[in-house]
N, C-alpha and C. Protein backbone atom coordinates (compact mmCIF):
# COMPACT_ATOMS: atom_id res chain seq x y z
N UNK A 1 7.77 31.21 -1.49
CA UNK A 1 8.57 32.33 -1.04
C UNK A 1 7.97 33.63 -1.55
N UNK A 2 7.37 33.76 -2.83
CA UNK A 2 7.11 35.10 -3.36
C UNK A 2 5.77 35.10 -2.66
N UNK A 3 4.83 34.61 -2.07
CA UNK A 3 3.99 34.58 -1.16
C UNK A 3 4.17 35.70 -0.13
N UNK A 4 5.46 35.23 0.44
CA UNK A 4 5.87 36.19 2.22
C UNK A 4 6.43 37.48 1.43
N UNK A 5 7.54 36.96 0.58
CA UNK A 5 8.13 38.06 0.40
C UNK A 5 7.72 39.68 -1.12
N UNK A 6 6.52 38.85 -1.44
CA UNK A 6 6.00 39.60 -3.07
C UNK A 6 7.05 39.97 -3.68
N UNK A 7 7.25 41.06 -4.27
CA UNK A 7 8.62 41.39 -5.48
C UNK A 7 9.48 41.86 -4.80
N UNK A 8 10.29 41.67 -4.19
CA UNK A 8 11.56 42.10 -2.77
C UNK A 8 12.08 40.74 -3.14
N UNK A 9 13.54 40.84 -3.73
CA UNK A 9 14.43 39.30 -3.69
C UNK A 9 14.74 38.72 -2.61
N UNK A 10 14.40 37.66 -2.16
CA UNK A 10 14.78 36.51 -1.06
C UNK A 10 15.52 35.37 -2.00
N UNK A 11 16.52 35.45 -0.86
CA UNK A 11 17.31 34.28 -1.10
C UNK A 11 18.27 33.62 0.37
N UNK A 12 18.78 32.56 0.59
CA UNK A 12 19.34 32.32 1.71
C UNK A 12 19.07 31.03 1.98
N UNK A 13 20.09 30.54 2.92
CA UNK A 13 20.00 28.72 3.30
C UNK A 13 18.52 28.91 4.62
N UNK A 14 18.63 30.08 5.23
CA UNK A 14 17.24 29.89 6.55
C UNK A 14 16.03 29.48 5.58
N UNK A 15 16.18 30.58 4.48
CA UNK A 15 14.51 30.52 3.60
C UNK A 15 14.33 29.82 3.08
N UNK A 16 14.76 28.35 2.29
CA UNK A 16 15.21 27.18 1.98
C UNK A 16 14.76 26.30 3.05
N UNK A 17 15.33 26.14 3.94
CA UNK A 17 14.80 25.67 4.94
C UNK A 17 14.09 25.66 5.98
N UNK A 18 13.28 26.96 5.78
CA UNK A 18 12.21 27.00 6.42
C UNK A 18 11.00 26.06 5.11
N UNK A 19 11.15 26.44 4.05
CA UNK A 19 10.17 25.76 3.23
C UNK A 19 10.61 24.61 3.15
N UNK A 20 11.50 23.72 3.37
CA UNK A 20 11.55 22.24 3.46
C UNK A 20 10.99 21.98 4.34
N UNK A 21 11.64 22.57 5.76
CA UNK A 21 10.62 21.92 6.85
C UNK A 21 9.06 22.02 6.73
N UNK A 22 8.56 22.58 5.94
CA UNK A 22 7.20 22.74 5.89
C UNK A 22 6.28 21.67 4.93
N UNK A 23 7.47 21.67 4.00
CA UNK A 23 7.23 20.82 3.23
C UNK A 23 7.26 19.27 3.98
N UNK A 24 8.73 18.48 4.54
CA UNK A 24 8.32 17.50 5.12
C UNK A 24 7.22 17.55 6.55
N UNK A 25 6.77 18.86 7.12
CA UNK A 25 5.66 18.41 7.79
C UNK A 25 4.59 18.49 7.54
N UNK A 26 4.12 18.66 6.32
CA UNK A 26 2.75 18.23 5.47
C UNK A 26 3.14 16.76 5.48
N UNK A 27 4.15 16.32 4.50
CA UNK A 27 4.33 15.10 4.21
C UNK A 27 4.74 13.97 5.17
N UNK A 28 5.13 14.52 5.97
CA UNK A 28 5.66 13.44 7.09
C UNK A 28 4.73 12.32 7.43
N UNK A 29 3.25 12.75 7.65
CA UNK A 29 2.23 11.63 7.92
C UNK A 29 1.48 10.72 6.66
N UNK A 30 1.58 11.62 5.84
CA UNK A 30 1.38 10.33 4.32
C UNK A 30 2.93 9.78 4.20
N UNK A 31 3.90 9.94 4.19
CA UNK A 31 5.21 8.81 3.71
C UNK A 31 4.99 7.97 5.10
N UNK A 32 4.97 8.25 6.38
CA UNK A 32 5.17 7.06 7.52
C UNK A 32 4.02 6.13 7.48
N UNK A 33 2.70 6.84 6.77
CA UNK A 33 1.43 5.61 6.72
C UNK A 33 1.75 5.01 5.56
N UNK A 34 1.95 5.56 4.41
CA UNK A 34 2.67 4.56 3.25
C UNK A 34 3.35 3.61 3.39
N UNK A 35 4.71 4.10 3.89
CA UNK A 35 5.55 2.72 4.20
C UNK A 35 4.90 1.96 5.21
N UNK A 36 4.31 2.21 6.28
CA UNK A 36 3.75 1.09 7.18
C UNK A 36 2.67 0.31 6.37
N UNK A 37 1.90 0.80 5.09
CA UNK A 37 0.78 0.04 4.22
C UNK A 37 1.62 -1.03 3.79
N UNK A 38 3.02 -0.27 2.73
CA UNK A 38 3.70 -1.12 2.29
C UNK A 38 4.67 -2.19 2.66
N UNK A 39 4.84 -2.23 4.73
CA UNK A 39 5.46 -3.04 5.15
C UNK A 39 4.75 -3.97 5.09
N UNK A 40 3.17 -3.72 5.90
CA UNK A 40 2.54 -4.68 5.66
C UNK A 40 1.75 -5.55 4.44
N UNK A 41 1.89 -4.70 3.68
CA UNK A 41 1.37 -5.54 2.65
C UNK A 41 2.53 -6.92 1.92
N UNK A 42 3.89 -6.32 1.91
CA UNK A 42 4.88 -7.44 1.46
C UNK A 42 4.96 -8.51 2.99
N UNK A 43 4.36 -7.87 3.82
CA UNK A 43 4.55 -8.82 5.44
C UNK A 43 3.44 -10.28 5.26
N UNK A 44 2.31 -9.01 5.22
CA UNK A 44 1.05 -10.25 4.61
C UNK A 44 1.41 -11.16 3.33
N UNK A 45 1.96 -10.61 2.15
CA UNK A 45 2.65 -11.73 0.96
C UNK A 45 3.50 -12.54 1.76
N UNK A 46 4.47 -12.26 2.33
CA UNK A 46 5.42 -13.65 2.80
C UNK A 46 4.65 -14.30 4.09
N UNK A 47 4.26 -13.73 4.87
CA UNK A 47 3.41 -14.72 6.13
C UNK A 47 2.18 -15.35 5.48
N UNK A 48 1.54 -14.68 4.93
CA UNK A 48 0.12 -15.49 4.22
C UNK A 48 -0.69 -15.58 4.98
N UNK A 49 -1.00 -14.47 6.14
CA UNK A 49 -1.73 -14.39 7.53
C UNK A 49 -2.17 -13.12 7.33
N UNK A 50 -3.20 -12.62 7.41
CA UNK A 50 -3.55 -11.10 7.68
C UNK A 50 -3.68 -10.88 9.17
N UNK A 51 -3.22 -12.28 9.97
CA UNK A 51 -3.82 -11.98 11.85
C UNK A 51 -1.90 -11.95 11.95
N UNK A 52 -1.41 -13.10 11.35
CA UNK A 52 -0.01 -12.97 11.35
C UNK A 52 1.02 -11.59 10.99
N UNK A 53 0.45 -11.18 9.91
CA UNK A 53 0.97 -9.65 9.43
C UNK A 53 0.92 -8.56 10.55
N UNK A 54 -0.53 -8.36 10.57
CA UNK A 54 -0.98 -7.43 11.58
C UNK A 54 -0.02 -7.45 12.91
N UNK A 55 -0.15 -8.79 13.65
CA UNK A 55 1.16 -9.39 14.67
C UNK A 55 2.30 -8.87 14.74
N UNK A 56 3.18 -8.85 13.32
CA UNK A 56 4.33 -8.53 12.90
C UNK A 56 4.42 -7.17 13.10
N UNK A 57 3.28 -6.32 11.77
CA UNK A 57 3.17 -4.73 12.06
C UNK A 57 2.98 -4.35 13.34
N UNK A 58 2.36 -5.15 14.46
CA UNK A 58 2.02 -4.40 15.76
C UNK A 58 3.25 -4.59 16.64
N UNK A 59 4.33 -5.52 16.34
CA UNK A 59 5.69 -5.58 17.65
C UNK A 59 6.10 -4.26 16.62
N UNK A 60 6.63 -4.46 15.52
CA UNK A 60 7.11 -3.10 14.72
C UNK A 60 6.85 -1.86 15.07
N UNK A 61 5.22 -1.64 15.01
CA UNK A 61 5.09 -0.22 15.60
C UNK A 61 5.64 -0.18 17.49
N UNK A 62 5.60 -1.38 17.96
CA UNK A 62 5.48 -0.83 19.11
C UNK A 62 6.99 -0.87 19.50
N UNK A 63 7.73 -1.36 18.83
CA UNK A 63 9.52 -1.17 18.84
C UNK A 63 9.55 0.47 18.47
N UNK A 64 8.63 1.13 17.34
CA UNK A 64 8.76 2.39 17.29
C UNK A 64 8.60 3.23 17.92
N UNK A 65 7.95 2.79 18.58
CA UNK A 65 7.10 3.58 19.62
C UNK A 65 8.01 3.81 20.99
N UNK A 66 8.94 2.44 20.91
CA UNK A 66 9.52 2.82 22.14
C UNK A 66 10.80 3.64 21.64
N UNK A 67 10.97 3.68 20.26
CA UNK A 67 11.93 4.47 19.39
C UNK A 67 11.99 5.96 19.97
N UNK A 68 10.42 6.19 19.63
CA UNK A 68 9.99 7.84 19.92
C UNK A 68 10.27 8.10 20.84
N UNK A 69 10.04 7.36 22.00
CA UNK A 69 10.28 7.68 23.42
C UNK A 69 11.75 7.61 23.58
N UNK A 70 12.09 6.60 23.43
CA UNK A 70 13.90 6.93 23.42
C UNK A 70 14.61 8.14 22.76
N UNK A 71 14.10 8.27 21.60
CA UNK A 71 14.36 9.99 20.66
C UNK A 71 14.20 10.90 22.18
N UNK A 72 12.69 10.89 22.21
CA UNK A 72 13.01 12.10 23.59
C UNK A 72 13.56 12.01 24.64
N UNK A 73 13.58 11.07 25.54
CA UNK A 73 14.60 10.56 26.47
C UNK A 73 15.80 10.94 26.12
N UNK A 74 16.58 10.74 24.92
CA UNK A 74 17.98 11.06 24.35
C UNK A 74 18.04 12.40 24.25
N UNK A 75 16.68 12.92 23.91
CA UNK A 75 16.47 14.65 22.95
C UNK A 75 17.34 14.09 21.47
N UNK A 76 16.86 13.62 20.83
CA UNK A 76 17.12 13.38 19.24
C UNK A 76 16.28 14.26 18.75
N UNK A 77 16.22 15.12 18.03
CA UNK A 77 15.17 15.28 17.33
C UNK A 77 15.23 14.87 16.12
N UNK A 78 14.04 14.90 15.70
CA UNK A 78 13.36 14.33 14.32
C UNK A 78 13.73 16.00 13.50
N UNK A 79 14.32 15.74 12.44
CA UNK A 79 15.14 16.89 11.49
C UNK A 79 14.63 16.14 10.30
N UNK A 80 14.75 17.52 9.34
CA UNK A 80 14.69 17.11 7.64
C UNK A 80 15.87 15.83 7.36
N UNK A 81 16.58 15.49 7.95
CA UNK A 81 17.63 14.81 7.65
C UNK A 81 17.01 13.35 7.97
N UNK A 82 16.93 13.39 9.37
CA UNK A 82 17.10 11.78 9.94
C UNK A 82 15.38 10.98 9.46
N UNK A 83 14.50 12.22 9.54
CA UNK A 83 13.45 11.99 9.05
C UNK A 83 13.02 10.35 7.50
N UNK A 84 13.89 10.80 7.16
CA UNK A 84 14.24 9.81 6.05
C UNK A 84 14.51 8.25 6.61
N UNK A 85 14.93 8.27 7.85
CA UNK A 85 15.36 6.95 8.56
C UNK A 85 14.18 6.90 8.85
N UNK A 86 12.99 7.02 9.24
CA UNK A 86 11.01 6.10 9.48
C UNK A 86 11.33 5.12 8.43
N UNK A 87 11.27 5.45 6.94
CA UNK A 87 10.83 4.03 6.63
C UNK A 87 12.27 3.37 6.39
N UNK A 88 13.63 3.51 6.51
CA UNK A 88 14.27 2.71 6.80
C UNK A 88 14.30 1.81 7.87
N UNK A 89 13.57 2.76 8.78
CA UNK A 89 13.77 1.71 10.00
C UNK A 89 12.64 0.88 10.55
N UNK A 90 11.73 1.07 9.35
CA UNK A 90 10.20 0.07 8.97
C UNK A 90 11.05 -1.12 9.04
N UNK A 91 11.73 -1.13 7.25
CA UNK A 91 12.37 -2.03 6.31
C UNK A 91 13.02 -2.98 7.13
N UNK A 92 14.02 -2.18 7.83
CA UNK A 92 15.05 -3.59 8.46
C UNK A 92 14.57 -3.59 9.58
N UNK A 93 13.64 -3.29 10.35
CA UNK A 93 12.65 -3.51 11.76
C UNK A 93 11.86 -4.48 11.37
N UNK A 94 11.37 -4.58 10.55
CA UNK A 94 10.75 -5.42 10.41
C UNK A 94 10.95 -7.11 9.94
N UNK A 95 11.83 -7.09 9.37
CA UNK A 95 12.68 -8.05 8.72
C UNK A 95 13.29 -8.79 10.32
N UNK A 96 13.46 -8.07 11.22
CA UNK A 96 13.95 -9.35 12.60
C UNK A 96 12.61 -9.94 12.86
N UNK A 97 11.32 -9.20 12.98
CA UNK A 97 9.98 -9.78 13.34
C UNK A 97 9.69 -10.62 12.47
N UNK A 98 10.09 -10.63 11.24
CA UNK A 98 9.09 -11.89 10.48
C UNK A 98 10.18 -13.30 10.74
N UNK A 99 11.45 -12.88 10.92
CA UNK A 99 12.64 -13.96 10.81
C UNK A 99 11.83 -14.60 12.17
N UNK A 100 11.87 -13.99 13.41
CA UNK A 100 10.90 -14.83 14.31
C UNK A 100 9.61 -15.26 14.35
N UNK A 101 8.80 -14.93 13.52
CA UNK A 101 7.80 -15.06 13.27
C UNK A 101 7.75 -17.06 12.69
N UNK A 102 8.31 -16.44 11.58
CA UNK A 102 8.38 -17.64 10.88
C UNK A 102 9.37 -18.89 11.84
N UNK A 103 10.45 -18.72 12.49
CA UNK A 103 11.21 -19.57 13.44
C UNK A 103 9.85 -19.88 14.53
N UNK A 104 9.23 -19.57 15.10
CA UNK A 104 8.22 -19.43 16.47
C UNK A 104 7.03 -20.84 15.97
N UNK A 105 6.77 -20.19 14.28
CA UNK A 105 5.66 -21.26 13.02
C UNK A 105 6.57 -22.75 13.56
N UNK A 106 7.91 -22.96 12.79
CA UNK A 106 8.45 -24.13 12.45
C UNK A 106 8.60 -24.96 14.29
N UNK A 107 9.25 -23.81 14.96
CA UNK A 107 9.63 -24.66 16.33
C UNK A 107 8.46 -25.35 16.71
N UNK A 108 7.36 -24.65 16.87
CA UNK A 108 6.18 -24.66 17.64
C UNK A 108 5.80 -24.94 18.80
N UNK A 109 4.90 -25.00 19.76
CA UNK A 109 4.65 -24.69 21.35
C UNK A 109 5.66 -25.33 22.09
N UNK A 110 6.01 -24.00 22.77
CA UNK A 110 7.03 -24.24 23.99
C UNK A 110 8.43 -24.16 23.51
N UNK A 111 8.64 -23.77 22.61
CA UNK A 111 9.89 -23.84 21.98
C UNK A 111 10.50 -22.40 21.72
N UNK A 112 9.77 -21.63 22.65
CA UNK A 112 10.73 -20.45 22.46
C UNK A 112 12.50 -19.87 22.49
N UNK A 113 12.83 -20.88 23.63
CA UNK A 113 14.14 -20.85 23.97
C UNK A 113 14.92 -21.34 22.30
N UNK A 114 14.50 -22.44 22.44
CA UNK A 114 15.17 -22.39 20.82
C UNK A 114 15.17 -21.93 19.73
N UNK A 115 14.27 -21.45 19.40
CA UNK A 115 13.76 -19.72 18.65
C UNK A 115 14.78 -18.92 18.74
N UNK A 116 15.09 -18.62 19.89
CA UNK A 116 15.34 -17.31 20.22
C UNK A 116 17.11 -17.76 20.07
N UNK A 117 16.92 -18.71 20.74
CA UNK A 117 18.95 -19.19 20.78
C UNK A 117 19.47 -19.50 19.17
N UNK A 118 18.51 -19.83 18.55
CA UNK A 118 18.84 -20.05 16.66
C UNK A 118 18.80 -19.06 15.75
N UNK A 119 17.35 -18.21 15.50
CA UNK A 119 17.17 -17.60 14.88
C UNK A 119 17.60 -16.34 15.29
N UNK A 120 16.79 -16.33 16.79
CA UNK A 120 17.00 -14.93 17.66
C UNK A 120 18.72 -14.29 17.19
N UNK A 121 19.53 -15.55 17.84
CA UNK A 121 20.95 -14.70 17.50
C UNK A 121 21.53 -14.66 16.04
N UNK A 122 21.09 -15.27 15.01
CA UNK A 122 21.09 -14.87 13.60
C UNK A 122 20.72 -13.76 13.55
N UNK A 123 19.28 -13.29 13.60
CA UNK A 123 18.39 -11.80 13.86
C UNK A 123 19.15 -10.67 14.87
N UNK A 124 20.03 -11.29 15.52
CA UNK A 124 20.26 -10.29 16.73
C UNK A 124 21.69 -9.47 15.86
N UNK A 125 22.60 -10.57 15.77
CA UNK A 125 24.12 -9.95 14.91
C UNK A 125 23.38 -9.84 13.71
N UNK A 126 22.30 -9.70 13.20
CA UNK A 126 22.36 -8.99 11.86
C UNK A 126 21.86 -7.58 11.86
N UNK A 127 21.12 -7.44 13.16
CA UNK A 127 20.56 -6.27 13.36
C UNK A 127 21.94 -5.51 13.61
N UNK A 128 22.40 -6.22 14.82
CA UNK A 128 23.62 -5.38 15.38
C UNK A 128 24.54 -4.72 14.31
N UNK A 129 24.92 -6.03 12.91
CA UNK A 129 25.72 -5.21 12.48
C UNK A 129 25.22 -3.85 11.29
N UNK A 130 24.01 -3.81 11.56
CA UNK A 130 23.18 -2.43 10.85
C UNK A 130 23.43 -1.72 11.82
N UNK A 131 23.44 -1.31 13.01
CA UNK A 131 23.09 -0.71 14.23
C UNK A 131 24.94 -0.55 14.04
N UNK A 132 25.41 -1.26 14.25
CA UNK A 132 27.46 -0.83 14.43
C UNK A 132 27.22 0.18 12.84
N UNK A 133 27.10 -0.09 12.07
CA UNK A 133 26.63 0.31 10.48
C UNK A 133 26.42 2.02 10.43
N UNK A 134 25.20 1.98 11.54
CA UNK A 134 25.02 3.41 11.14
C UNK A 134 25.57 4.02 12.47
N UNK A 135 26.04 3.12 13.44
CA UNK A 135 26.88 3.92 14.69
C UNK A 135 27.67 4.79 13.75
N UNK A 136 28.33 4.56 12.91
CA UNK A 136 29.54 5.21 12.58
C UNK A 136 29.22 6.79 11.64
N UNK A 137 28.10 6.50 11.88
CA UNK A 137 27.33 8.27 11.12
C UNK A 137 27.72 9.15 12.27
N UNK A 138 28.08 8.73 14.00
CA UNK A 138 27.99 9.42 14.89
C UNK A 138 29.35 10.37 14.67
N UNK A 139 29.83 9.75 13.75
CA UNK A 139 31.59 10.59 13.41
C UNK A 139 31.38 11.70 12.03
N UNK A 140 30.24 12.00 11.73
CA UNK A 140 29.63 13.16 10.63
C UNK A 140 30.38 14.23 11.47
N UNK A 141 30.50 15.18 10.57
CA UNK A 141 30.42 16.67 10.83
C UNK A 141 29.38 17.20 10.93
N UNK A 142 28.68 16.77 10.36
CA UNK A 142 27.25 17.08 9.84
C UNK A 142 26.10 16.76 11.14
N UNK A 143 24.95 17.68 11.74
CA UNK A 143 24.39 17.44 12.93
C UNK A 143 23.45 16.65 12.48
N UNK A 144 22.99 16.63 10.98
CA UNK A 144 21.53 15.83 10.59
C UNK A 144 22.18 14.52 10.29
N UNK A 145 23.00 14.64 9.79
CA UNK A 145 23.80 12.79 9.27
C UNK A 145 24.37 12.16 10.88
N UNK A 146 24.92 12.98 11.90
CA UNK A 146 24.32 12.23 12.76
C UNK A 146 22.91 11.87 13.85
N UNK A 147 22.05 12.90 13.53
CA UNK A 147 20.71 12.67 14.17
C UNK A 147 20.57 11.58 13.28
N UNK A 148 20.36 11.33 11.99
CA UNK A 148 20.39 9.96 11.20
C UNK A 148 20.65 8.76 12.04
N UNK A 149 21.86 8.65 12.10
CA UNK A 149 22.39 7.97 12.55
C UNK A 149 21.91 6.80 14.13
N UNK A 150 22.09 8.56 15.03
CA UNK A 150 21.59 7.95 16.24
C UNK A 150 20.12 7.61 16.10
N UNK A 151 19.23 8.15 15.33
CA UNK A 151 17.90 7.44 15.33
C UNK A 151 17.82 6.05 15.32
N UNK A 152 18.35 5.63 13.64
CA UNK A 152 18.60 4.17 13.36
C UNK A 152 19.30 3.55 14.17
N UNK A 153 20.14 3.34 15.25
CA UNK A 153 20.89 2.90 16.42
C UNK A 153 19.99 2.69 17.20
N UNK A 154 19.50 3.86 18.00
CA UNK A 154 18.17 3.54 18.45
C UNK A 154 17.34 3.03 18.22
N UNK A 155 16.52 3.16 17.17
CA UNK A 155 15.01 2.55 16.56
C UNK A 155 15.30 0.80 16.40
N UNK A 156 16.85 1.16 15.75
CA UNK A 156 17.05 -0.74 15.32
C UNK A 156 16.69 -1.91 16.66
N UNK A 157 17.65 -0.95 17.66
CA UNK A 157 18.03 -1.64 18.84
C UNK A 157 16.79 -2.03 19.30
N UNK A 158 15.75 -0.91 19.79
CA UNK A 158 14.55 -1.19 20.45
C UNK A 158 13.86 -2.10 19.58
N UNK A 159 13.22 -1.66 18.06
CA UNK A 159 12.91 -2.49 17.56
C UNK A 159 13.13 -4.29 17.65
N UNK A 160 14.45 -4.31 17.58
CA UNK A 160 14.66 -5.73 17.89
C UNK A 160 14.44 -6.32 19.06
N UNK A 161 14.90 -5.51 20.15
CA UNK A 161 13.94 -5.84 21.34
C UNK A 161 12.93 -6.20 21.80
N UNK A 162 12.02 -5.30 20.91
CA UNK A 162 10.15 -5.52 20.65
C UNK A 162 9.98 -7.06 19.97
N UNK A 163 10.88 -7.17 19.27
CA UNK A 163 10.60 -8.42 17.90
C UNK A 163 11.04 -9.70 19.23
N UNK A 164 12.16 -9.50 19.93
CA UNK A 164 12.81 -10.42 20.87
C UNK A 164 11.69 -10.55 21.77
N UNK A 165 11.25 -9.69 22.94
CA UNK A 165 9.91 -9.82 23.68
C UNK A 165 8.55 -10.05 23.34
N UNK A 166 8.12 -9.11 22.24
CA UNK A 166 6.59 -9.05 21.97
C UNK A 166 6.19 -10.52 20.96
N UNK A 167 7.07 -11.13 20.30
CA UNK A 167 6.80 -11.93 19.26
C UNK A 167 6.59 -13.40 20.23
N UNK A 168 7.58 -14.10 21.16
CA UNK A 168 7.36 -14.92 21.90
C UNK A 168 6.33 -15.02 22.63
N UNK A 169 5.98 -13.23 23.43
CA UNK A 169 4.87 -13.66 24.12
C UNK A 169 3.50 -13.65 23.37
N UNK A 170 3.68 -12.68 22.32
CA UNK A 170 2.72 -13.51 21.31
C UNK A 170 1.82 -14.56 20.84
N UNK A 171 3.36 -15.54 20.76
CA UNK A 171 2.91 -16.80 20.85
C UNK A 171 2.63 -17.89 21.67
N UNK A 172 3.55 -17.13 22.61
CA UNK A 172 3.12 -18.15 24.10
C UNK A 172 1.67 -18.10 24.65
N UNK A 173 1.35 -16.66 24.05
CA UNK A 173 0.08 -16.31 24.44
C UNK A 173 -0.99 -16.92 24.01
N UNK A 174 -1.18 -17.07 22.35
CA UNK A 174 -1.94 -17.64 21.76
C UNK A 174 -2.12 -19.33 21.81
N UNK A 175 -0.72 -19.89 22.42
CA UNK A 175 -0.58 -21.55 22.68
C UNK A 175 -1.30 -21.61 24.00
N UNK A 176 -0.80 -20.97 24.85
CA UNK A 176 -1.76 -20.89 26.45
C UNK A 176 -3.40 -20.70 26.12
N UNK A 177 -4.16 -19.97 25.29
CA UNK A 177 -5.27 -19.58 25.14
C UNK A 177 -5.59 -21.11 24.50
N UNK A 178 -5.53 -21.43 23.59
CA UNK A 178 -5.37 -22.89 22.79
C UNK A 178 -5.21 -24.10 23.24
N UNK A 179 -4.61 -24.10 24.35
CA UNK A 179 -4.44 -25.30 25.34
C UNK A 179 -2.67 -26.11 24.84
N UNK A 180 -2.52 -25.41 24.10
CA UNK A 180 -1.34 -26.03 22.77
C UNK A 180 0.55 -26.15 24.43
N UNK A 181 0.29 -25.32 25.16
CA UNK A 181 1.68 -24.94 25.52
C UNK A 181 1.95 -26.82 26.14
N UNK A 182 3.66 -26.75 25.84
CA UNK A 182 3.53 -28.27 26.63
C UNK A 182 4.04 -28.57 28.55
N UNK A 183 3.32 -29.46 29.18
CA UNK A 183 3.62 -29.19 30.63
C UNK A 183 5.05 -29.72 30.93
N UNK A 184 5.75 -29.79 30.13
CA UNK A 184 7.04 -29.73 30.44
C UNK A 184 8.14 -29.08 30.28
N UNK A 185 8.74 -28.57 31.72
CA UNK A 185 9.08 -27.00 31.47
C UNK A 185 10.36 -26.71 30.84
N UNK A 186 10.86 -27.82 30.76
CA UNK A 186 12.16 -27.81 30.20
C UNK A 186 11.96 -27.64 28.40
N UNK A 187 10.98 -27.80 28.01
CA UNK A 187 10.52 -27.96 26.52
C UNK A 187 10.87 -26.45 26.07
């Protein structure tokens, strides 16, 4: 502040927050690559796959991705506030992808339907009830506690979506390449 303003007193909630926002947009791209290092690195400890991890991190980002796009589609914006929800919504985004991950391992080829009907809806009402969880930020007074809010609603939802689509065909993909899928379609 004594930068803009030299010896002339500034004070005020704008000038405050003009230097936060500046502050989280330096920082914004080292904390979202951090936590994505650190999703994957506890992803790679419990899968024990660096092709498996990577797998996991790539439906994750791309649940985010359809996050972002939904943010603008909605017009959410990304604020000093909700900003804080990226690596929350790493944490429990990621946590539906490995739950299928690991269900997809045990069933194995051709067994998606049951994946998805076992684990899937374990993974699905647990997401949901994070997603009902932070619905209820939408009742803030506050415009950043609910941009919060609706982010994580959003991000969860798609996310799990990504984990529901991208993880099966994943593997369906890699059993078809393998010769592994079985010719019976009911399997």
């Amino acid at each position: 502040v004594q930068e803009f303003v030299g010896d002339r007193p500034a004070a005020g909630e704008y000038l405050a927050m003009a230097v936060l926002y500046r502050l989280v947009e330096g920082d914004a791209p080292r904390i979202a690559i951090l936590a994505l290092l650190v999703v994957l690195s506890f992803t790679m400890i419990d899968l024990r796959s660096p092709r498996r991890a990577l797998g996991a991190v790539g439906a994750l980002v791309m649940g985010m991705c359809w996050a972002g796009a939904g943010m603008s589609a909605f017009r959410i914006d990304l604020s000093v506030v909700n900003f804080v929800g990226i690596p929350i919504l790493m944490g429990i985004g990621v946590d539906v992808v490995i739950h299928m991950l690991h269900r997809m391992r045990e069933e194995g080829p051709g067994r998606v339907r049951v994946a998805l009907a076992t684990t899937g809806w374990a993974s699905g009402l647990s997401a949901s009830t994070t997603v009902l969880s932070f619905a209820a930020l939408n009742l803030a007074s506050s415009q950043g506690v609910r941009g919060l809010g609706q982010m994580i609603v959003l991000g969860l939802t798609l996310v799990t979506v990504a984990a529901f689509v991208v993880v099966p065909l994943g593997w369906m993909t890699a059993w078809k390449v393998r010769g592994e899928l079985p010719t019976d379609p009911e399997a």
